[in-house]
PDB file of N, CA and C in Angstrom:
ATOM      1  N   UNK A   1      29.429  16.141  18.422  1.00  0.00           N
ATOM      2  CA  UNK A   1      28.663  15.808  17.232  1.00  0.00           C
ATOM      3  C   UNK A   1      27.827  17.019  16.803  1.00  0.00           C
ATOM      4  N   UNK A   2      27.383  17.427  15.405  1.00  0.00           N
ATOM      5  CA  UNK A   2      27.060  18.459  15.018  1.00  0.00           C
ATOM      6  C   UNK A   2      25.945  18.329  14.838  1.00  0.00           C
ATOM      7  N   UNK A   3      24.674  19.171  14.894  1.00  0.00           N
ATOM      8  CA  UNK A   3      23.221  19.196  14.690  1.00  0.00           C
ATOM      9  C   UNK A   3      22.934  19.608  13.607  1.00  0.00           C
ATOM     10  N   UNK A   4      21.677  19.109  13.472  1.00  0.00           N
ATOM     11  CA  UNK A   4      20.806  19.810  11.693  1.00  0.00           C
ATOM     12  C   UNK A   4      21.076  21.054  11.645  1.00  0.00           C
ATOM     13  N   UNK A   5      20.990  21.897  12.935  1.00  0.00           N
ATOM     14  CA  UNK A   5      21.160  23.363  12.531  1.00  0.00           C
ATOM     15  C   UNK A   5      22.139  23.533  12.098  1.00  0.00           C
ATOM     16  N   UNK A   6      23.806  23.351  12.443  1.00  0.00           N
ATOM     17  CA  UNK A   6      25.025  23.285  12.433  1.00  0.00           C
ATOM     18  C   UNK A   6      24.891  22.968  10.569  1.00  0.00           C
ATOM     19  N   UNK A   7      24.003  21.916  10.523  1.00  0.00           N
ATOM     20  CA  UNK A   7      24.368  21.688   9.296  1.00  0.00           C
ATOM     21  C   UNK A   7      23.800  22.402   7.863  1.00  0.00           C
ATOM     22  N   UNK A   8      22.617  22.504   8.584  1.00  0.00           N
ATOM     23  CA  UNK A   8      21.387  23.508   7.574  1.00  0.00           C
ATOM     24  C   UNK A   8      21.861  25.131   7.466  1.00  0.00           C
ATOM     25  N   UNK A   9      23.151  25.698   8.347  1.00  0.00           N
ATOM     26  CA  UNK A   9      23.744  27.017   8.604  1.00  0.00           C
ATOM     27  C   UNK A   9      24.729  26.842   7.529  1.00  0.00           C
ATOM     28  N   UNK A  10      25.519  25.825   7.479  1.00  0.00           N
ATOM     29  CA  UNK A  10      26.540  25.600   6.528  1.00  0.00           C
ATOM     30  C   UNK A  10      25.741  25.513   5.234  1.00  0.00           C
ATOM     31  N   UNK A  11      24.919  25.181   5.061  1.00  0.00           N
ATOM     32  CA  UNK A  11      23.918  24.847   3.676  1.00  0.00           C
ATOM     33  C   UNK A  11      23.607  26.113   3.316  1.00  0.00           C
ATOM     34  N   UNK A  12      22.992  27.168   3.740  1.00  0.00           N
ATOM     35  CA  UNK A  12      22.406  28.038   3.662  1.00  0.00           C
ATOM     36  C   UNK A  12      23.743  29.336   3.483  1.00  0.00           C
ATOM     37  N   UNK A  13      25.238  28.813   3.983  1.00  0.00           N
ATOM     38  CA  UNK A  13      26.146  30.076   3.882  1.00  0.00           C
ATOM     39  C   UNK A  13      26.497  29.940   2.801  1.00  0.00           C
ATOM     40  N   UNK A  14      26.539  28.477   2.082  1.00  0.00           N
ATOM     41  CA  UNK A  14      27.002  27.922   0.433  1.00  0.00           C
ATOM     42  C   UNK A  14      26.089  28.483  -0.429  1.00  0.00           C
ATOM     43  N   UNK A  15      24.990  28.117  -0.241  1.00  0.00           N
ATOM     44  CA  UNK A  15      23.898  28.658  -1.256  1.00  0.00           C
ATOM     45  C   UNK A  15      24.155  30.196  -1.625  1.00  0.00           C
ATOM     46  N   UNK A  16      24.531  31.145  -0.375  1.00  0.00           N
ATOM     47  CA  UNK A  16      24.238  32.755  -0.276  1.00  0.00           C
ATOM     48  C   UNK A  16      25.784  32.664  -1.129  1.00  0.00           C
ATOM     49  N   UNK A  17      26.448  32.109  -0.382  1.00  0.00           N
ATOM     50  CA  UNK A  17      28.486  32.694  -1.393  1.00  0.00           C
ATOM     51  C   UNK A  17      27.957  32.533  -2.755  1.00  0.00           C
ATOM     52  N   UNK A  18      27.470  30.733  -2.927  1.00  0.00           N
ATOM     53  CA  UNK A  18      27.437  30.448  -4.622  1.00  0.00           C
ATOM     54  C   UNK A  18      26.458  31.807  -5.290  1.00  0.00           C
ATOM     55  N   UNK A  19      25.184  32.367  -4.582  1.00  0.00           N
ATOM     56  CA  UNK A  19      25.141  33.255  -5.540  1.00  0.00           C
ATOM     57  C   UNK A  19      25.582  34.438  -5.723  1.00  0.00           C
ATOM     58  N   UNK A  20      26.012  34.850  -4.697  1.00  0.00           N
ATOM     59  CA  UNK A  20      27.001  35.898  -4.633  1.00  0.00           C
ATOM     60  C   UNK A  20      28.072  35.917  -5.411  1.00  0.00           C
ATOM     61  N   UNK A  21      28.962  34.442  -5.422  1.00  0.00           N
ATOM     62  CA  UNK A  21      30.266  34.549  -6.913  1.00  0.00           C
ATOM     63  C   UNK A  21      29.305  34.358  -8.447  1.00  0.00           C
ATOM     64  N   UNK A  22      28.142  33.757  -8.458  1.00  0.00           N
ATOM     65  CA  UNK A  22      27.483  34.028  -9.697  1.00  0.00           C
ATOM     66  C   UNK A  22      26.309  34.903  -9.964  1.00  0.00           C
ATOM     67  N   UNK A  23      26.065  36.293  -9.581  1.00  0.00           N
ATOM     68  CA  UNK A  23      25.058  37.222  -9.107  1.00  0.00           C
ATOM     69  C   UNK A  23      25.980  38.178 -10.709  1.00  0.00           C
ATOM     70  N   UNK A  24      24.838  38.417 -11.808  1.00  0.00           N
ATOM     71  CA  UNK A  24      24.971  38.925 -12.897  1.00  0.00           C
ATOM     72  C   UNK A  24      25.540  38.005 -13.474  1.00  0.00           C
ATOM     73  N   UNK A  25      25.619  36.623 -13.898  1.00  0.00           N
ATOM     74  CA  UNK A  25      26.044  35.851 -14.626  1.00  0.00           C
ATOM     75  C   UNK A  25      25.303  35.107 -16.100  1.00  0.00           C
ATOM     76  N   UNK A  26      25.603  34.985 -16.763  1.00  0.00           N
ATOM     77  CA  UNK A  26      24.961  34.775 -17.563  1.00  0.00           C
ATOM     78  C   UNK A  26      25.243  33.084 -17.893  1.00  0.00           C
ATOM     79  N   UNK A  27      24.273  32.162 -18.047  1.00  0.00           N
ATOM     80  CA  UNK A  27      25.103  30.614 -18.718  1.00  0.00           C
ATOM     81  C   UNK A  27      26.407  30.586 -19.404  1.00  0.00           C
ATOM     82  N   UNK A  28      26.675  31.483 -20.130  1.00  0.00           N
ATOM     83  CA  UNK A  28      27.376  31.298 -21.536  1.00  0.00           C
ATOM     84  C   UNK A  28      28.962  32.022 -19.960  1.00  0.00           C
ATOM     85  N   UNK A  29      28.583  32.907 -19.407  1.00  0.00           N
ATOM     86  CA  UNK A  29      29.450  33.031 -18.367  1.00  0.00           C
ATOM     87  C   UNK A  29      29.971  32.510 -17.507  1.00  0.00           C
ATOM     88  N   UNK A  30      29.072  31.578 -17.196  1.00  0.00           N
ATOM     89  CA  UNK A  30      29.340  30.541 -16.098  1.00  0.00           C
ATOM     90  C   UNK A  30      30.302  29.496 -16.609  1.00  0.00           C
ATOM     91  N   UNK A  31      29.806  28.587 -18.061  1.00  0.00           N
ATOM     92  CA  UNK A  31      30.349  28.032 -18.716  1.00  0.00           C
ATOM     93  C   UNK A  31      31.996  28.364 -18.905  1.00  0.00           C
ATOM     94  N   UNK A  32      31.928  29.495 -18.898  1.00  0.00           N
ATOM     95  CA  UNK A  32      33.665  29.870 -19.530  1.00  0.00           C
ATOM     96  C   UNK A  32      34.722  29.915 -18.175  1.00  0.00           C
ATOM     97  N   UNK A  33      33.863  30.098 -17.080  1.00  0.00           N
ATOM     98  CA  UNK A  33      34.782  30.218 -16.067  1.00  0.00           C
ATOM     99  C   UNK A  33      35.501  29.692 -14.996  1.00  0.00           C
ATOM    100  N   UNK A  34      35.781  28.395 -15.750  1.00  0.00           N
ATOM    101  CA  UNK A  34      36.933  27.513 -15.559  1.00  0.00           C
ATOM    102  C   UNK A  34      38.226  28.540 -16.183  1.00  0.00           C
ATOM    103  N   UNK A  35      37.729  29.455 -17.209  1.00  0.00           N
ATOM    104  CA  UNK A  35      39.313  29.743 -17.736  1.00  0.00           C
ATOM    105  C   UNK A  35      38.978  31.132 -17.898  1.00  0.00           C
ATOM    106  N   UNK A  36      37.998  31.748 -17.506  1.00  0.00           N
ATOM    107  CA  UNK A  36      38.101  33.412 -17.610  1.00  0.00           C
ATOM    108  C   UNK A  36      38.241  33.913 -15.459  1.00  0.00           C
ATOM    109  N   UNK A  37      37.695  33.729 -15.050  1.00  0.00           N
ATOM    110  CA  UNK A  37      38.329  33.076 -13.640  1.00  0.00           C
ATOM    111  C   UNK A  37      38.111  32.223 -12.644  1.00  0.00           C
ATOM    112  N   UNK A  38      39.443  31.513 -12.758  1.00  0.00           N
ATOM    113  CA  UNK A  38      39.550  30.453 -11.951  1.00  0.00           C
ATOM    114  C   UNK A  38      39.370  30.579 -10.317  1.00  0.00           C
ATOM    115  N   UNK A  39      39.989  31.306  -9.925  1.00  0.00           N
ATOM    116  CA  UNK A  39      39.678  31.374  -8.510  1.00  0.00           C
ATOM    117  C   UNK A  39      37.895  31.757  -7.945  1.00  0.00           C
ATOM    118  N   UNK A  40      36.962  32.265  -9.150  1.00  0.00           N
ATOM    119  CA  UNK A  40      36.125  31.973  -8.517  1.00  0.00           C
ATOM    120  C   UNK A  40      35.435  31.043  -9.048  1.00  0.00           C
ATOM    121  N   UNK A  41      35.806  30.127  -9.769  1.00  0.00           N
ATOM    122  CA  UNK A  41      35.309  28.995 -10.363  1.00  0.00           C
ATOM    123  C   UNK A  41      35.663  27.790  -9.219  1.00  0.00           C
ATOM    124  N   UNK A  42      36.591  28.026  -8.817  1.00  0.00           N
ATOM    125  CA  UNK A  42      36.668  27.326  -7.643  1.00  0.00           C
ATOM    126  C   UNK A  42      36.552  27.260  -6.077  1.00  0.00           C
ATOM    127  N   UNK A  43      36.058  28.669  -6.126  1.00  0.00           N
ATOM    128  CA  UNK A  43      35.199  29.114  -5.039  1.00  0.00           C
ATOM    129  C   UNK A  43      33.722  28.473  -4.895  1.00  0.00           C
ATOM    130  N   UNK A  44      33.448  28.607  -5.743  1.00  0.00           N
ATOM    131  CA  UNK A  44      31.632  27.616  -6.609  1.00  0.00           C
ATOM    132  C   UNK A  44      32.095  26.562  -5.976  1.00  0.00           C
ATOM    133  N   UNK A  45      32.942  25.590  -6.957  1.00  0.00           N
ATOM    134  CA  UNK A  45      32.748  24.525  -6.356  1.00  0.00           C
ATOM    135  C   UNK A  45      33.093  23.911  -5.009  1.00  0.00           C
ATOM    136  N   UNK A  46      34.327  24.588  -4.396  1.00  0.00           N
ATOM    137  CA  UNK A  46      34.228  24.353  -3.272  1.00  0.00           C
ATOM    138  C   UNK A  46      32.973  24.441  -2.022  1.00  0.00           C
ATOM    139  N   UNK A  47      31.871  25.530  -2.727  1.00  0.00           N
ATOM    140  CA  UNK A  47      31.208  26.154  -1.849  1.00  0.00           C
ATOM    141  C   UNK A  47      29.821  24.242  -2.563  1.00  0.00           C
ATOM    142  N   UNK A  48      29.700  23.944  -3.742  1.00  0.00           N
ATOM    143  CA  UNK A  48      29.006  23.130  -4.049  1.00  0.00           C
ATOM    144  C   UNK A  48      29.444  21.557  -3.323  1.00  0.00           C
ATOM    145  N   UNK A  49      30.767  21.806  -2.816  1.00  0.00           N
ATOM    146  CA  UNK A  49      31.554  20.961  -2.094  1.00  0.00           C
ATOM    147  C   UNK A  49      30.671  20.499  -0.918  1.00  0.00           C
ATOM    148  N   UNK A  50      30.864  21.667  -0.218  1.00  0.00           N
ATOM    149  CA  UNK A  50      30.793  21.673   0.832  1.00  0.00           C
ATOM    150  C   UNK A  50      28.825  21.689   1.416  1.00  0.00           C
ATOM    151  N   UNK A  51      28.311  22.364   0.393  1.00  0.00           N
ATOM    152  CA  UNK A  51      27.013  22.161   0.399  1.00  0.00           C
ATOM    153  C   UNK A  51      26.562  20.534   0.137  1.00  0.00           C
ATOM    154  N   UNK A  52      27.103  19.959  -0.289  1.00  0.00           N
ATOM    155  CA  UNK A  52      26.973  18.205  -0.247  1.00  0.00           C
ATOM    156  C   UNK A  52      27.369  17.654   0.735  1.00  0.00           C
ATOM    157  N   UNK A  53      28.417  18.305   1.395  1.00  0.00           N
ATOM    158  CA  UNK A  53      28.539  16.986   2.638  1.00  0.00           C
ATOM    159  C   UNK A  53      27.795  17.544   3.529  1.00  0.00           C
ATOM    160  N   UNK A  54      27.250  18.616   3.579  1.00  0.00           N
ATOM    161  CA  UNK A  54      26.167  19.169   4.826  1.00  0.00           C
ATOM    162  C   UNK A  54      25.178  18.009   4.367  1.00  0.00           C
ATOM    163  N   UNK A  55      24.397  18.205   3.538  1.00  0.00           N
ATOM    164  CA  UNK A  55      23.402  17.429   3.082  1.00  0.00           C
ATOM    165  C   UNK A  55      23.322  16.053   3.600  1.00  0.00           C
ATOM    166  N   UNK A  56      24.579  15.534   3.183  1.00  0.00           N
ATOM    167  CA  UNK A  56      25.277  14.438   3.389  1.00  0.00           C
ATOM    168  C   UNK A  56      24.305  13.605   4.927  1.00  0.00           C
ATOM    169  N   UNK A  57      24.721  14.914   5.726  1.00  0.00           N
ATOM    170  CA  UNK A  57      24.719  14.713   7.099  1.00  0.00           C
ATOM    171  C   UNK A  57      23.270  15.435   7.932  1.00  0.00           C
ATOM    172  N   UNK A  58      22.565  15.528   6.706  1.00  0.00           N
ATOM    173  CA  UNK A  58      21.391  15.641   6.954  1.00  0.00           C
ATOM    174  C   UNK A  58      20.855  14.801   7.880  1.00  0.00           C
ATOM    175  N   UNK A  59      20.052  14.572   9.097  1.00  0.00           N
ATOM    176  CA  UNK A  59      19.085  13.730   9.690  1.00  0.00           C
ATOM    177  C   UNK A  59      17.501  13.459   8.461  1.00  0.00           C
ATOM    178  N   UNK A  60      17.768  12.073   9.050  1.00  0.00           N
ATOM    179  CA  UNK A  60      16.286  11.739   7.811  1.00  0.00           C
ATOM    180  C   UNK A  60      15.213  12.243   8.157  1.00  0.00           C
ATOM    181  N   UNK A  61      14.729  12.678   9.397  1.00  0.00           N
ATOM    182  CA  UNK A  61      13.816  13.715   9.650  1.00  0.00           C
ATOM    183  C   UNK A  61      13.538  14.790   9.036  1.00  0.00           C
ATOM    184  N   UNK A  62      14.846  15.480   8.805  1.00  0.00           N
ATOM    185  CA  UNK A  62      14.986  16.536   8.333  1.00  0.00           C
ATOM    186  C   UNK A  62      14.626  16.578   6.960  1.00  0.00           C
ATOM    187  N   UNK A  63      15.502  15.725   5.839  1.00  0.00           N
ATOM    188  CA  UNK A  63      15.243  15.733   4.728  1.00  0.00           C
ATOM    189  C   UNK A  63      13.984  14.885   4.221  1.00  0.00           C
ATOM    190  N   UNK A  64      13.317  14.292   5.073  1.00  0.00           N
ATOM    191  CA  UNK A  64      11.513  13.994   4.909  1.00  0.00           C
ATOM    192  C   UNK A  64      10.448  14.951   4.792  1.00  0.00           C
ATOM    193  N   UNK A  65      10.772  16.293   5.336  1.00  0.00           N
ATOM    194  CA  UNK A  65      10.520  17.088   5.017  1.00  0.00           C
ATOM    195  C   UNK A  65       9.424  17.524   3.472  1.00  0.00           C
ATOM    196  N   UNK A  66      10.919  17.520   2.725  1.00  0.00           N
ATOM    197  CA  UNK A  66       9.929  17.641   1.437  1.00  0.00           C
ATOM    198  C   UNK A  66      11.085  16.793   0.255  1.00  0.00           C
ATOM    199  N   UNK A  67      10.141  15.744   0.167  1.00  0.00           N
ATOM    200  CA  UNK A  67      10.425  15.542  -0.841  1.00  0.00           C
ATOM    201  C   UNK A  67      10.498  15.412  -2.188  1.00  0.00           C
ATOM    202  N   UNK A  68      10.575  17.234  -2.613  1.00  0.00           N
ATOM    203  CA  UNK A  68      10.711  17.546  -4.163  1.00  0.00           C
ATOM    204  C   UNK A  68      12.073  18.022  -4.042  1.00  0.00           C
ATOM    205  N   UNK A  69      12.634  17.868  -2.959  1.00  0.00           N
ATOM    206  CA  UNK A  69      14.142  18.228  -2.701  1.00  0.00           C
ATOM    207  C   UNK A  69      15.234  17.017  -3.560  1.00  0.00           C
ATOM    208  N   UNK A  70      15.892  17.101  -3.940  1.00  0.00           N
ATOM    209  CA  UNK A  70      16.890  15.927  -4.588  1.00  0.00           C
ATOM    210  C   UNK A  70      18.490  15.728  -3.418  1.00  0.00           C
ATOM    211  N   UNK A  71      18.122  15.581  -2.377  1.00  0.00           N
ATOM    212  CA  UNK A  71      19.226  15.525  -1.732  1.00  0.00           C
ATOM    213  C   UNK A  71      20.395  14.692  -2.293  1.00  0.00           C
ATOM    214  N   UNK A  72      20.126  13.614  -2.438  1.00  0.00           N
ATOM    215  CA  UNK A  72      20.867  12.387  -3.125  1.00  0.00           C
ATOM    216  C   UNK A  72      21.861  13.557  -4.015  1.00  0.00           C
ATOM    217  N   UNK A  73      21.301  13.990  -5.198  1.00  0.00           N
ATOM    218  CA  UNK A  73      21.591  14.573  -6.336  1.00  0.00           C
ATOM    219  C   UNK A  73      22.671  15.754  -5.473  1.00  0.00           C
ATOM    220  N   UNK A  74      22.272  16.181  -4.812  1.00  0.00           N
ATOM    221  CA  UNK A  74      23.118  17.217  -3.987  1.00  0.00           C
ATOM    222  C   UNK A  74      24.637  16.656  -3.463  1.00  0.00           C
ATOM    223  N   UNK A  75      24.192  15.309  -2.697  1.00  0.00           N
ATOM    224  CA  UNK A  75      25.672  14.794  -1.887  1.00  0.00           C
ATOM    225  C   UNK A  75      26.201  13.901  -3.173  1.00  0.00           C
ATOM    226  N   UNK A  76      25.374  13.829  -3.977  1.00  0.00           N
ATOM    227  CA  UNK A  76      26.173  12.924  -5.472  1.00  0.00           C
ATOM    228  C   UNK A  76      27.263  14.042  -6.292  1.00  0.00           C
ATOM    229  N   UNK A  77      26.730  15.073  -6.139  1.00  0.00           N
ATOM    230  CA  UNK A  77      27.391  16.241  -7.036  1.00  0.00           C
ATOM    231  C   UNK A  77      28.669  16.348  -6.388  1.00  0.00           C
ATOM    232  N   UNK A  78      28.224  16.484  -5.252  1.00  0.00           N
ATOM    233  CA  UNK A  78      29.894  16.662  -3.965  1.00  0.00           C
ATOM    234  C   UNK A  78      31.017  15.817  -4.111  1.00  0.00           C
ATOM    235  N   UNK A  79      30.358  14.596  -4.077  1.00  0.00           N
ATOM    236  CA  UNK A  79      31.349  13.557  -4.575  1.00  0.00           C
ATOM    237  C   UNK A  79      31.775  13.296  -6.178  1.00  0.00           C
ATOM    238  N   UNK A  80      31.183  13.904  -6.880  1.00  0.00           N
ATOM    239  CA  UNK A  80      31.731  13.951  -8.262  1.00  0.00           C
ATOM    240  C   UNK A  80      32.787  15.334  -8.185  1.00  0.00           C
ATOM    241  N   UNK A  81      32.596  16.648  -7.989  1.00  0.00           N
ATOM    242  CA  UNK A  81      33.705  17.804  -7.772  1.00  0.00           C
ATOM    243  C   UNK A  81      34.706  17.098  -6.945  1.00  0.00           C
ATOM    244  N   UNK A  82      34.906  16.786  -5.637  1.00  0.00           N
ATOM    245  CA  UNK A  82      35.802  15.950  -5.041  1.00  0.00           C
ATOM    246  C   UNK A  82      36.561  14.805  -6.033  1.00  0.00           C
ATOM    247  N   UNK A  83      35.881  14.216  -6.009  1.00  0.00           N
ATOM    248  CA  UNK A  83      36.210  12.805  -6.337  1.00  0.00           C
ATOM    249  C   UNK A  83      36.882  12.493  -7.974  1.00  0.00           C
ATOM    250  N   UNK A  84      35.940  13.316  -8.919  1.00  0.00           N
ATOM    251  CA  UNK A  84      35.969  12.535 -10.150  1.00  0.00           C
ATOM    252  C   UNK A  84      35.726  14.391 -10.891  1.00  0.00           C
ATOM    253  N   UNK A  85      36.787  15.208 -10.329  1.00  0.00           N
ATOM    254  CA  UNK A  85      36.188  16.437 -10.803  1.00  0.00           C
ATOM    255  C   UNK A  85      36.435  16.547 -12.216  1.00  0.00           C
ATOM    256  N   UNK A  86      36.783  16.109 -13.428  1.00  0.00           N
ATOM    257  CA  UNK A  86      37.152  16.291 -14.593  1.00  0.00           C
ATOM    258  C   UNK A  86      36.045  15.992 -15.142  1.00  0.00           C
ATOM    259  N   UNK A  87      34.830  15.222 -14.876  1.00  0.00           N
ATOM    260  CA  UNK A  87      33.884  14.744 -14.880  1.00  0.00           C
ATOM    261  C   UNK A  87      32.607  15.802 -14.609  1.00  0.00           C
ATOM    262  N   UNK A  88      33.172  16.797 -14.327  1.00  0.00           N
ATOM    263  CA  UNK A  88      31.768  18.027 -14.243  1.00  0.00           C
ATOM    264  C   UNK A  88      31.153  18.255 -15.103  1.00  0.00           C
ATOM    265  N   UNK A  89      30.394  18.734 -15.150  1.00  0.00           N
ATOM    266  CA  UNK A  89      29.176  19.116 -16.317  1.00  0.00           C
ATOM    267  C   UNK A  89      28.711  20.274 -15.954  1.00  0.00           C
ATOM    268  N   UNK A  90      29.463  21.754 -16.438  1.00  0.00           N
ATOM    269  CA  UNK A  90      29.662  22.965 -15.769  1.00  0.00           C
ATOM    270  C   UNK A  90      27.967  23.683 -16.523  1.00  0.00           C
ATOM    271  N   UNK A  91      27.072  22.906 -17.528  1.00  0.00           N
ATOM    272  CA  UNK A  91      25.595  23.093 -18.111  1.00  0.00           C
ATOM    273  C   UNK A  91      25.251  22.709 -17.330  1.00  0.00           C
ATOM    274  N   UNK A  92      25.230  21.428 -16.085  1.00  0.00           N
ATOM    275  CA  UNK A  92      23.854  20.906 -15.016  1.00  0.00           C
ATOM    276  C   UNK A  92      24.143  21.596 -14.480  1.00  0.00           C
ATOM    277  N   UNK A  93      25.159  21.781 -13.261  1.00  0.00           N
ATOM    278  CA  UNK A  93      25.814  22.510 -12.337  1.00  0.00           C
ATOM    279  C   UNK A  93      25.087  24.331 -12.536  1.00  0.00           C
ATOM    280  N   UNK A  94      25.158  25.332 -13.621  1.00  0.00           N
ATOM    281  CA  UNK A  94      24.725  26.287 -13.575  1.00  0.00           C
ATOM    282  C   UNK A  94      22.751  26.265 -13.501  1.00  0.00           C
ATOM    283  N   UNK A  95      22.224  24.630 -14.218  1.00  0.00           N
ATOM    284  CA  UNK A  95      21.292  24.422 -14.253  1.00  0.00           C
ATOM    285  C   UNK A  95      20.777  24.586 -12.949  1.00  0.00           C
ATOM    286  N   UNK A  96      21.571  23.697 -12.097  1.00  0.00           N
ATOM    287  CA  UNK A  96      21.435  23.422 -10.247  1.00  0.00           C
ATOM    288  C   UNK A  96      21.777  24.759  -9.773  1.00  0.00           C
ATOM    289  N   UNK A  97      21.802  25.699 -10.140  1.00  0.00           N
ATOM    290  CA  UNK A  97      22.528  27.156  -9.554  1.00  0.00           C
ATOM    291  C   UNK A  97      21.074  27.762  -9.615  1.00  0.00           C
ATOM    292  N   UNK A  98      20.954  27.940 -10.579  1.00  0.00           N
ATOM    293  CA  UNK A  98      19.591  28.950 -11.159  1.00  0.00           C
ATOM    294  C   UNK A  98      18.338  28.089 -10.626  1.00  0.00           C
ATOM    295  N   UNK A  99      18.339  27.053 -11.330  1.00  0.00           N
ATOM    296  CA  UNK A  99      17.088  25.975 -11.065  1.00  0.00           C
ATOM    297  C   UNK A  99      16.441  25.668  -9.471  1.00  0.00           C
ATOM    298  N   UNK A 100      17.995  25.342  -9.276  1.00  0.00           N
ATOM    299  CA  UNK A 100      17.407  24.241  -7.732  1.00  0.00           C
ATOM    300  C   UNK A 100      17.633  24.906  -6.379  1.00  0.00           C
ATOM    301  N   UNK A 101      18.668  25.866  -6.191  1.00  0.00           N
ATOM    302  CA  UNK A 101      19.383  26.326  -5.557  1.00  0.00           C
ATOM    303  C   UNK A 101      18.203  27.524  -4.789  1.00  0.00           C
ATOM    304  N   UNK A 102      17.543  28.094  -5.404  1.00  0.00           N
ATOM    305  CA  UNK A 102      16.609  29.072  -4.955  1.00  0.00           C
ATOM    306  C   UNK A 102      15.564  28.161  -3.874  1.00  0.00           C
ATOM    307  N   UNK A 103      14.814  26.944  -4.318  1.00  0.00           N
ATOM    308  CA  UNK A 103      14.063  26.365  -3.080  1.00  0.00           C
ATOM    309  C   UNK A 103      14.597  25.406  -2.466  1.00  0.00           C
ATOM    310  N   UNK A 104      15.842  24.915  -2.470  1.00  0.00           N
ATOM    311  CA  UNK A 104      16.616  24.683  -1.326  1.00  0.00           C
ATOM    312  C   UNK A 104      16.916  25.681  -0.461  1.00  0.00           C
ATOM    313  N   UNK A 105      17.328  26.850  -0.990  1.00  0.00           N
ATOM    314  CA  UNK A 105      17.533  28.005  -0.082  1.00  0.00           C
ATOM    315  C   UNK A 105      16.143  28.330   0.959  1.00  0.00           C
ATOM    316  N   UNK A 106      15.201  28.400   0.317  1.00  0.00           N
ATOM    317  CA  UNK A 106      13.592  28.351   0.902  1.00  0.00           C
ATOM    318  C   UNK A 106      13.538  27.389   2.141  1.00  0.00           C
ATOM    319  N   UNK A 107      13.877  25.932   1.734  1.00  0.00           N
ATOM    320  CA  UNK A 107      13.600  25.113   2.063  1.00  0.00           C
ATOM    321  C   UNK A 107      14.648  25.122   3.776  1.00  0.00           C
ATOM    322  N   UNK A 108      15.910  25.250   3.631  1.00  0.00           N
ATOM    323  CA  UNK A 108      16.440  25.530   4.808  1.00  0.00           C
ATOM    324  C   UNK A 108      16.679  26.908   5.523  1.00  0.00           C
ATOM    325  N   UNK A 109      15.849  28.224   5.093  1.00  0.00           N
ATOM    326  CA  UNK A 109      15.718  28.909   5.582  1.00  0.00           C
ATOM    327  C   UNK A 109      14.230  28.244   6.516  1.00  0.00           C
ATOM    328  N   UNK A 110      13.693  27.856   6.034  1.00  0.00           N
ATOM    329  CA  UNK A 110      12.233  27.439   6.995  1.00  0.00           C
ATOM    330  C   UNK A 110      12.450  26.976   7.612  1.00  0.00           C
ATOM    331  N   UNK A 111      13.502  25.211   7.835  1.00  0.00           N
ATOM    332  CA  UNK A 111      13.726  24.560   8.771  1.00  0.00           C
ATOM    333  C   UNK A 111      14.778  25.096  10.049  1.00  0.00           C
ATOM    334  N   UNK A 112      15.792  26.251   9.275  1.00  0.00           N
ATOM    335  CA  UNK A 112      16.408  26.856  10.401  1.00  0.00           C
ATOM    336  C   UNK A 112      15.132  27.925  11.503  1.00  0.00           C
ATOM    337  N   UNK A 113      14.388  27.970  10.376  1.00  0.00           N
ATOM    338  CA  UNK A 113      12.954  29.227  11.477  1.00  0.00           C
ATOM    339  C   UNK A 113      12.635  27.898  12.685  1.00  0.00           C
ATOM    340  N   UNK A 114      11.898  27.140  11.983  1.00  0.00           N
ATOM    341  CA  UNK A 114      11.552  26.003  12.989  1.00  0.00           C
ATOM    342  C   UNK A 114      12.292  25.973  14.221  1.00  0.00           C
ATOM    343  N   UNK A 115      13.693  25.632  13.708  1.00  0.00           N
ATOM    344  CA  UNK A 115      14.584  25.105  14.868  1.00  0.00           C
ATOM    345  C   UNK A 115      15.059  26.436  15.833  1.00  0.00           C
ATOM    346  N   UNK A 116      14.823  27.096  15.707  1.00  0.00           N
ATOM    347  CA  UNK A 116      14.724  28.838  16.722  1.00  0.00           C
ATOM    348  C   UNK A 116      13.909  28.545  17.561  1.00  0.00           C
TER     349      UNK A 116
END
């Protein structure tokens, strides 16, 4: 069975790729790149994939933490790219890139310090 760290490591390698494939991007860029390129448009989401089911598997300890975090919103997103991906909304999604993505990153860089 896998631990918060296990899981907060996987959280934290998604966050660093996603900004790494969108590092100099602009909205109007992000937006187009379903069809200017695909392979890293689907690098994103796989990496937004996979950052939801970590979450997912968050311990409630863990995500009590702080709650200005939207976890829900996180493992909801996962299951919409999976599940119902035609259904994206590639405006929230860059919103959640820029917006949210920076103090989540905060947020499980601290709890991985803790757990050291």
């Amino acid at each position: 069975m896998r631990h918060d760290d296990r899981w907060l490591k996987d959280i934290l390698s998604s966050i660093n790729d996603i900004q790494s494939f969108t590092a100099g991007m602009t909205e109007n860029d992000f937006l187009l790149l379903e069809e200017t390129d695909r392979m890293k448009f689907r690098a994103v989401c796989n990496c937004v994939t996979t950052l939801g089911e970590a979450v997912k598997n968050l311990s409630p300890e863990i995500t009590a933490h702080d709650a200005s975090i939207d976890f829900p919103g996180y493992a909801g997103m996962r299951d919409i790219l999976t599940h119902q991906y035609f259904r994206v909304q590639l405006d929230l999604l860059w919103k959640t890139i820029v917006s949210e993505l920076p103090g989540l990153k905060e947020f499980v860089t601290a709890e991985l310090d803790k757990l050291e």
